[in-house]
C-alpha atoms as a PDB file:
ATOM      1  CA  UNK A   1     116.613  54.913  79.529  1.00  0.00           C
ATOM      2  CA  UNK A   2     115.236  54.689  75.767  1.00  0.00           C
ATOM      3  CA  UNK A   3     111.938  55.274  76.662  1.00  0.00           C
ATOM      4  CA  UNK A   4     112.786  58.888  78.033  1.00  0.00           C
ATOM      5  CA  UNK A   5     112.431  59.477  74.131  1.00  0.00           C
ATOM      6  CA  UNK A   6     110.472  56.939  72.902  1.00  0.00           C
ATOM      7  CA  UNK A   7     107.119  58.627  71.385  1.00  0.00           C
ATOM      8  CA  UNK A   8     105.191  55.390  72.278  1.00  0.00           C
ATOM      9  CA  UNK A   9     106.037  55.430  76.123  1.00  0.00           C
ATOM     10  CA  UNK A  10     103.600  56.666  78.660  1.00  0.00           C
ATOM     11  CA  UNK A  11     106.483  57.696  80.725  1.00  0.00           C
ATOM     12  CA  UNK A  12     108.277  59.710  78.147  1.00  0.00           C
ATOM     13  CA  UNK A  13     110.090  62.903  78.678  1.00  0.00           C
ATOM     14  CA  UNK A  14     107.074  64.933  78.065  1.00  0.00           C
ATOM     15  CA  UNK A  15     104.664  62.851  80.272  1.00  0.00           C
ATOM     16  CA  UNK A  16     106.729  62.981  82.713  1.00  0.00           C
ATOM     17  CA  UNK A  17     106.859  66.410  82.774  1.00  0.00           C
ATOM     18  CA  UNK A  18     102.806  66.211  82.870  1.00  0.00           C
ATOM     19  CA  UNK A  19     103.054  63.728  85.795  1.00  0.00           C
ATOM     20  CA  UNK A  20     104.912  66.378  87.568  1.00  0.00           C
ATOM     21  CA  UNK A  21     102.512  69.076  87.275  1.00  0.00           C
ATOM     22  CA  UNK A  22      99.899  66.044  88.318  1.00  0.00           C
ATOM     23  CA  UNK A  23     102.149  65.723  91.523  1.00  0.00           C
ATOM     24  CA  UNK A  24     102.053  69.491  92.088  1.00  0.00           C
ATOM     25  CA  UNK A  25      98.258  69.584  92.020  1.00  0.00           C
ATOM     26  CA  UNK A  26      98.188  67.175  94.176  1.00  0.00           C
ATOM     27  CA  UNK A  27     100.453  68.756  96.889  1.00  0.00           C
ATOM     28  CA  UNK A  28      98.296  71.751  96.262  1.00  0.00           C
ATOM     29  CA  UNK A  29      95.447  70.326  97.569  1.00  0.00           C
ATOM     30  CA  UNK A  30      96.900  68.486 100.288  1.00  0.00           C
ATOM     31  CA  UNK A  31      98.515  72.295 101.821  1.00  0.00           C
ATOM     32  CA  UNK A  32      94.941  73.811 100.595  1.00  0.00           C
ATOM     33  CA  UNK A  33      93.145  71.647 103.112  1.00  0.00           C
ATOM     34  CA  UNK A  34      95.093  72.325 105.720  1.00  0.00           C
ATOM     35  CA  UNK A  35      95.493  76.513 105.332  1.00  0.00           C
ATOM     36  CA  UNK A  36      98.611  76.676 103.803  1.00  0.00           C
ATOM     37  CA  UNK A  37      98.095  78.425 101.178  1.00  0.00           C
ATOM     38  CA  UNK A  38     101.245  79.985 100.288  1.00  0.00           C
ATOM     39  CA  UNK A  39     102.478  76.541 100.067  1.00  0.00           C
ATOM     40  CA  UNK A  40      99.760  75.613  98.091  1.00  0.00           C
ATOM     41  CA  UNK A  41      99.925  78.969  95.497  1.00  0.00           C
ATOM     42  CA  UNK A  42     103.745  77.840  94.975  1.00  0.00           C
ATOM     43  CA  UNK A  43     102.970  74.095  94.200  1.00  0.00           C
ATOM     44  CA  UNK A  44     100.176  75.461  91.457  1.00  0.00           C
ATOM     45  CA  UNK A  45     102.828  78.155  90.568  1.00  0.00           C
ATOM     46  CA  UNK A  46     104.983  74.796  89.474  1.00  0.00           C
ATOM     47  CA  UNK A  47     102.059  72.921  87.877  1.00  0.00           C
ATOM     48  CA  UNK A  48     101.851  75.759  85.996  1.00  0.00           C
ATOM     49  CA  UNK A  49     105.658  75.592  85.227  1.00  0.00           C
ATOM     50  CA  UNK A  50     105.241  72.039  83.835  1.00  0.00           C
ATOM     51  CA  UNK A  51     102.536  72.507  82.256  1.00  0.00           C
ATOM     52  CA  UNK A  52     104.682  74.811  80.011  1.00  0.00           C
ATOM     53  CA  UNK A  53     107.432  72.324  79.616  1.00  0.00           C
ATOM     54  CA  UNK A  54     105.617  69.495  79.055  1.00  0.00           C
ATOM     55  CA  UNK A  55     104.306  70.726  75.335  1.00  0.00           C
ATOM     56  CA  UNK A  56     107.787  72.477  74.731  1.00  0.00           C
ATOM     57  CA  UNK A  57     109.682  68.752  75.187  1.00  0.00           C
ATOM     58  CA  UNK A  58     106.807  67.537  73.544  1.00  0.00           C
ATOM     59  CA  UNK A  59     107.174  69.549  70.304  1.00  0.00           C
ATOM     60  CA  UNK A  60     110.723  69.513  70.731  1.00  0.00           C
ATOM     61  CA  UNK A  61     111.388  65.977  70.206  1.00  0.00           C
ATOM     62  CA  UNK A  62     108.415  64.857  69.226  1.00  0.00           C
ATOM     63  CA  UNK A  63     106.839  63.169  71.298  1.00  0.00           C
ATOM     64  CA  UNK A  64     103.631  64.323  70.973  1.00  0.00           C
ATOM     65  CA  UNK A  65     100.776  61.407  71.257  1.00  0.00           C
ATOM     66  CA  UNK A  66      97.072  60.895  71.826  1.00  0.00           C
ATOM     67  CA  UNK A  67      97.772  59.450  75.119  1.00  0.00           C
ATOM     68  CA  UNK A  68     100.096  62.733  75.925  1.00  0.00           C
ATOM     69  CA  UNK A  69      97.183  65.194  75.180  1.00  0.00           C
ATOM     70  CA  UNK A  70      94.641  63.178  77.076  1.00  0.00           C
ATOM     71  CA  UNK A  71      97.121  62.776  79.741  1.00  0.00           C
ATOM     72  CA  UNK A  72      97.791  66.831  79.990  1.00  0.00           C
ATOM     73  CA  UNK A  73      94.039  67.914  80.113  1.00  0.00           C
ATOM     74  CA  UNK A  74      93.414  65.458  82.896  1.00  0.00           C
ATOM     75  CA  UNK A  75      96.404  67.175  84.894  1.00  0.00           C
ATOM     76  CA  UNK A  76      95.530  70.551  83.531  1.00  0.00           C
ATOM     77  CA  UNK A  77      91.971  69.439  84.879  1.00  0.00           C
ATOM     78  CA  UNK A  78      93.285  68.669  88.188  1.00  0.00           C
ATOM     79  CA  UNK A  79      96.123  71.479  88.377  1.00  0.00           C
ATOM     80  CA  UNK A  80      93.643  74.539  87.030  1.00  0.00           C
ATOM     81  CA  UNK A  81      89.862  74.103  87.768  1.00  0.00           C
ATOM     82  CA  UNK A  82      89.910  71.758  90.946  1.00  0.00           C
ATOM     83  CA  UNK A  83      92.969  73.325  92.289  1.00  0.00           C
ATOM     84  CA  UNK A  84      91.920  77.270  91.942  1.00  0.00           C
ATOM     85  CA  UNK A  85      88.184  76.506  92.840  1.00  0.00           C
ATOM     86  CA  UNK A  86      89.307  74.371  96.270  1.00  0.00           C
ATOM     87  CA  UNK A  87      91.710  77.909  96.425  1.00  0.00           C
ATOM     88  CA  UNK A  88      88.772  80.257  96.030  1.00  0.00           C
ATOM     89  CA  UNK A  89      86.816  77.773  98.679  1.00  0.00           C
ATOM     90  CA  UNK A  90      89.208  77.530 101.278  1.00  0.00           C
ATOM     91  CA  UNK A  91      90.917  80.726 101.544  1.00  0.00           C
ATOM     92  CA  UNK A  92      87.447  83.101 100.363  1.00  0.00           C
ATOM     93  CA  UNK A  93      84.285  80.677 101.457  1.00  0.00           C
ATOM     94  CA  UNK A  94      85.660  78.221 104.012  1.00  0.00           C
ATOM     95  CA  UNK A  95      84.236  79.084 107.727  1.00  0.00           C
ATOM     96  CA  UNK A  96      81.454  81.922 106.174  1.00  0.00           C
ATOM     97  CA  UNK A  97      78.778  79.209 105.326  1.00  0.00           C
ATOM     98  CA  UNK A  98      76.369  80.712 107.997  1.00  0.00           C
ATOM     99  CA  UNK A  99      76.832  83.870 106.111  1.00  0.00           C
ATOM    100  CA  UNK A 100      76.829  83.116 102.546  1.00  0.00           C
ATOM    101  CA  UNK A 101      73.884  81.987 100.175  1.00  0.00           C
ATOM    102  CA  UNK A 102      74.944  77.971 100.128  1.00  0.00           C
ATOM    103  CA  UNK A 103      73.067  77.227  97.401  1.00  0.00           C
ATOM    104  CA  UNK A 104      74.388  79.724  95.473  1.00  0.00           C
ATOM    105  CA  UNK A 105      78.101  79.041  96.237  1.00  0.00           C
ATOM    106  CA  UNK A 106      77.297  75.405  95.126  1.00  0.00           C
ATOM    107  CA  UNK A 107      75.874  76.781  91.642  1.00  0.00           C
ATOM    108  CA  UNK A 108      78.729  78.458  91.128  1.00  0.00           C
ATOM    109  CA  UNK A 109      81.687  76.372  91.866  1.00  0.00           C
ATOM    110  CA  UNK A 110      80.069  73.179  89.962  1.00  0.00           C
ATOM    111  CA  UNK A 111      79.113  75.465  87.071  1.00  0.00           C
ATOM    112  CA  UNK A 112      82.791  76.405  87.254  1.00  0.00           C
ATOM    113  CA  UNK A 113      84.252  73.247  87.244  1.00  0.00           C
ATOM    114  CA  UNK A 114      82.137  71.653  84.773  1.00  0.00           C
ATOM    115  CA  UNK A 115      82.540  74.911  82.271  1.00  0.00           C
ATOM    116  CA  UNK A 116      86.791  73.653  82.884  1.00  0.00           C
ATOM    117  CA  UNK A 117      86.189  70.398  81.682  1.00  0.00           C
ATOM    118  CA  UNK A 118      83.722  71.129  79.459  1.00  0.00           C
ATOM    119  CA  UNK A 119      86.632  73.284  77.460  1.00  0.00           C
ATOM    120  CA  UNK A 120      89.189  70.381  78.143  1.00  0.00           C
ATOM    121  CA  UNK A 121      87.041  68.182  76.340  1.00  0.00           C
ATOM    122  CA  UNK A 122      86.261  70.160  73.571  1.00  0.00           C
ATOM    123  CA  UNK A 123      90.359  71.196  73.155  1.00  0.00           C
ATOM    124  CA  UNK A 124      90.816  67.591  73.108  1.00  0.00           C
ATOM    125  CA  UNK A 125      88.493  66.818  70.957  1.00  0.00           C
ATOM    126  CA  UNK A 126      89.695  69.226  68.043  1.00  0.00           C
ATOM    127  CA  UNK A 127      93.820  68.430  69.198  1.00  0.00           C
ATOM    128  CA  UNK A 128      95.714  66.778  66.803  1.00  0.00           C
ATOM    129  CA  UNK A 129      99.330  65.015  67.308  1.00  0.00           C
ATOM    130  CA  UNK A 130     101.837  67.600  67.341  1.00  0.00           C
ATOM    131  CA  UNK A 131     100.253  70.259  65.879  1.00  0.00           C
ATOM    132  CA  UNK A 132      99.453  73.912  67.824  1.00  0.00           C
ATOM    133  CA  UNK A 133      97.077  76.130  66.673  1.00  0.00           C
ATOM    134  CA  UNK A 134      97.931  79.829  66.691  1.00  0.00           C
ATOM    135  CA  UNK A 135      94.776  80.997  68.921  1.00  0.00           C
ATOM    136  CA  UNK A 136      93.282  79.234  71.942  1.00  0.00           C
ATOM    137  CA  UNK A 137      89.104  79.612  71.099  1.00  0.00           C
ATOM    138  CA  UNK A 138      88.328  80.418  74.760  1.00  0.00           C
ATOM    139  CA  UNK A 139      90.020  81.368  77.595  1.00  0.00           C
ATOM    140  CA  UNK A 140      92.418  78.106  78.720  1.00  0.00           C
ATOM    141  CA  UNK A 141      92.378  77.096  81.998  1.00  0.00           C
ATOM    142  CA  UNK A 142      95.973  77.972  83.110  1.00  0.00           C
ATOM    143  CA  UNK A 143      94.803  81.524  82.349  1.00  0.00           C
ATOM    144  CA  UNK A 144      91.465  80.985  83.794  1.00  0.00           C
ATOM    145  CA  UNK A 145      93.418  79.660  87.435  1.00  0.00           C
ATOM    146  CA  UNK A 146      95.524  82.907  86.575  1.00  0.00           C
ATOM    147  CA  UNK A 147      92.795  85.286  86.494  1.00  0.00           C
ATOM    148  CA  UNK A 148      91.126  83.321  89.614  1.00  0.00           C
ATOM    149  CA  UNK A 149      94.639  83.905  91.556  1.00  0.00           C
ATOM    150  CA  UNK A 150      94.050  87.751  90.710  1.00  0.00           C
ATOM    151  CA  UNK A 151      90.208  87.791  91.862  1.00  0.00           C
ATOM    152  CA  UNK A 152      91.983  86.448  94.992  1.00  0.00           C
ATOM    153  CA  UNK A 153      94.737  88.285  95.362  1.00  0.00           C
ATOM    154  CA  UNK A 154      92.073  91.927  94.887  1.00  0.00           C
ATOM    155  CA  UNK A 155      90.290  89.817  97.463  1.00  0.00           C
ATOM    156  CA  UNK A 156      92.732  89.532 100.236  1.00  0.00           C
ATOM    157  CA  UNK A 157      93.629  93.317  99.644  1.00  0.00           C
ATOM    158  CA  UNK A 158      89.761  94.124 100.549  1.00  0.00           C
ATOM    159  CA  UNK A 159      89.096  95.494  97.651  1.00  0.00           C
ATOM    160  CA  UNK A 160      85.923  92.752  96.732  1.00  0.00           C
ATOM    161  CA  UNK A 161      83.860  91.272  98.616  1.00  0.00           C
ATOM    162  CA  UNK A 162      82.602  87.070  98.780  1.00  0.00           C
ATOM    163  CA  UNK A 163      80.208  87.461  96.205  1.00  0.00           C
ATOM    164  CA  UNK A 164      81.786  89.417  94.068  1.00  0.00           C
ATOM    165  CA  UNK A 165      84.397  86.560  94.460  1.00  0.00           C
ATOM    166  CA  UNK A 166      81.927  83.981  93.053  1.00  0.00           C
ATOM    167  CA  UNK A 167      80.174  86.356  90.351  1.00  0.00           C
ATOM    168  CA  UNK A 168      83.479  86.416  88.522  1.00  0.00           C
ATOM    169  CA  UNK A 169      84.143  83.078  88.989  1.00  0.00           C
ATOM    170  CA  UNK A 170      81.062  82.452  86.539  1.00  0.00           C
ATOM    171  CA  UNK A 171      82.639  85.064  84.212  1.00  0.00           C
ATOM    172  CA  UNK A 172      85.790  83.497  84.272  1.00  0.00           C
ATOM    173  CA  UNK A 173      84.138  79.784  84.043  1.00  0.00           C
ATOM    174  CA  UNK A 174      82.051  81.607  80.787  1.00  0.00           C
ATOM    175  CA  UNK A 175      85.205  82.904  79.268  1.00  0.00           C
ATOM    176  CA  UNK A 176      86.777  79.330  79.033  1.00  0.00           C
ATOM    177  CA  UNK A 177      83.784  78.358  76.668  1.00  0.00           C
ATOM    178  CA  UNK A 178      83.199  81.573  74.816  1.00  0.00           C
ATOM    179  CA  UNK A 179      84.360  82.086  70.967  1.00  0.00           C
ATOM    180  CA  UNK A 180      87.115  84.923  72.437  1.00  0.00           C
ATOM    181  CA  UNK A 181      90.447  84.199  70.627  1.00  0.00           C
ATOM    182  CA  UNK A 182      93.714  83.834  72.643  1.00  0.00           C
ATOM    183  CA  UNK A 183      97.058  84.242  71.199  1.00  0.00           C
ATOM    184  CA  UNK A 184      98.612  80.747  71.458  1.00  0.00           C
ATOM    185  CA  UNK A 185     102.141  81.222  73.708  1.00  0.00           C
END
C-alpha cells in the first residue's frame, strides 16, 4: 500500500481522489441520458466534492505531479463542461428541437465547451508542481458548472426562458476565459 503515498504513482492518494470525481462524471452522464437528473445533480454534486479533496491530499502530502494536474483538468473537463452542458441539454433543450433555433443551440454549446477546455489548457499550461496561486484568472469551471446549475435551477422555477438559458451559457463560457480575478479557495 506504499504507493497510496508515493508522489510518483498514478494511483496515489490524490489521483485517486481525481479518479473518483472521473467516476462521478461518468455516472452523471449515464442518469443524464436517461432523465434522472436528480441522480445525476448528486453524482456532479460529488465530483465536485473530489475535486476539492483531491488538491487538499495533494498539497497535504505532497503529492502533487505533472501527471496529477493533467490528470485533474481532464476530470474537471469531463465532471464541469461536458457534464453541466449534457445537464443544460437534456433537462432545458432535449424534446424542443422543433421549437428552438438548432443552429444556434449548436453554436452555443460547442462554443461552451471549447471556451472549458480552452481555460483547462491554459491553467495547465501556467500550473506548476505544488504550488497554488492566490487568484484563479477567469472564472474555473467548477464555478462555471455552479453558475450553470443556478441558470437551471431559475429555469425550472419559470423564471427564464430556453434562450435565455443558452445566452448565459455564452456569458458563463466567456467568463472562464476573461482576465476577471477569482479568489483562490
Amino acid at each position: 500500500m506504499n504507493f497510496i503515498f508515493d508522489k510518483n504513482s498514478h494511483f496515489n492518494l490524490a489521483n485517486i481522489a481525481t479518479f473518483f470525481n472521473i467516476a462521478c462524471g461518468v455516472f452523471a452522464i449515464y442518469f443524464l441520458t436517461h432523465n434522472n437528473f436528480y441522480a445525476a445533480a448528486l453524482f456532479a454534486w460529488l465530483a465536485g466534492a473530489f475535486d476539492i479533496v483531491d488538491g487538499k491530499i495533494a498539497r497535504k502530502f505532497n503529492l502533487s505531479t505533472q501527471f496529477g494536474i493533467q490528470l485533474d483538468s481532464y476530470a474537471d473537463f469531463l465532471s464541469f463542461v461536458i457534464v453541466p452542458a449534457m445537464f443544460i441539454y437534456f433537462a432545458v433543450i432535449n424534446g424542443k428541437e422543433d421549437f428552438l433555433n438548432m443552429t444556434f443551440v449548436a453554436i452555443v454549446f460547442i462554443y461552451y465547451v471549447v471556451a472549458g477546455l480552452r481555460r483547462l489548457i491554459q491553467f495547465n499550461i501556467n500550473a506548476d508542481e505544488g504550488e497554488v496561486e492566490k487568484y484563479f484568472t477567469g472564472v474555473p469551471t467548477p464555478l462555471g458548472a455552479i453558475l450553470l446549475w443556478i441558470v437551471y435551477l431559475i429555469f425550472a422555477g419559470d423564471f427564464i426562458n430556453e434562450y435565455f438559458v443558452l445566452c448565459m451559457m455564452l456569458v458563463i463560457g466567456f467568463l472562464l476565459n476573461s482576465k476577471i480575478k477569482i479568489r483562490h479557495l
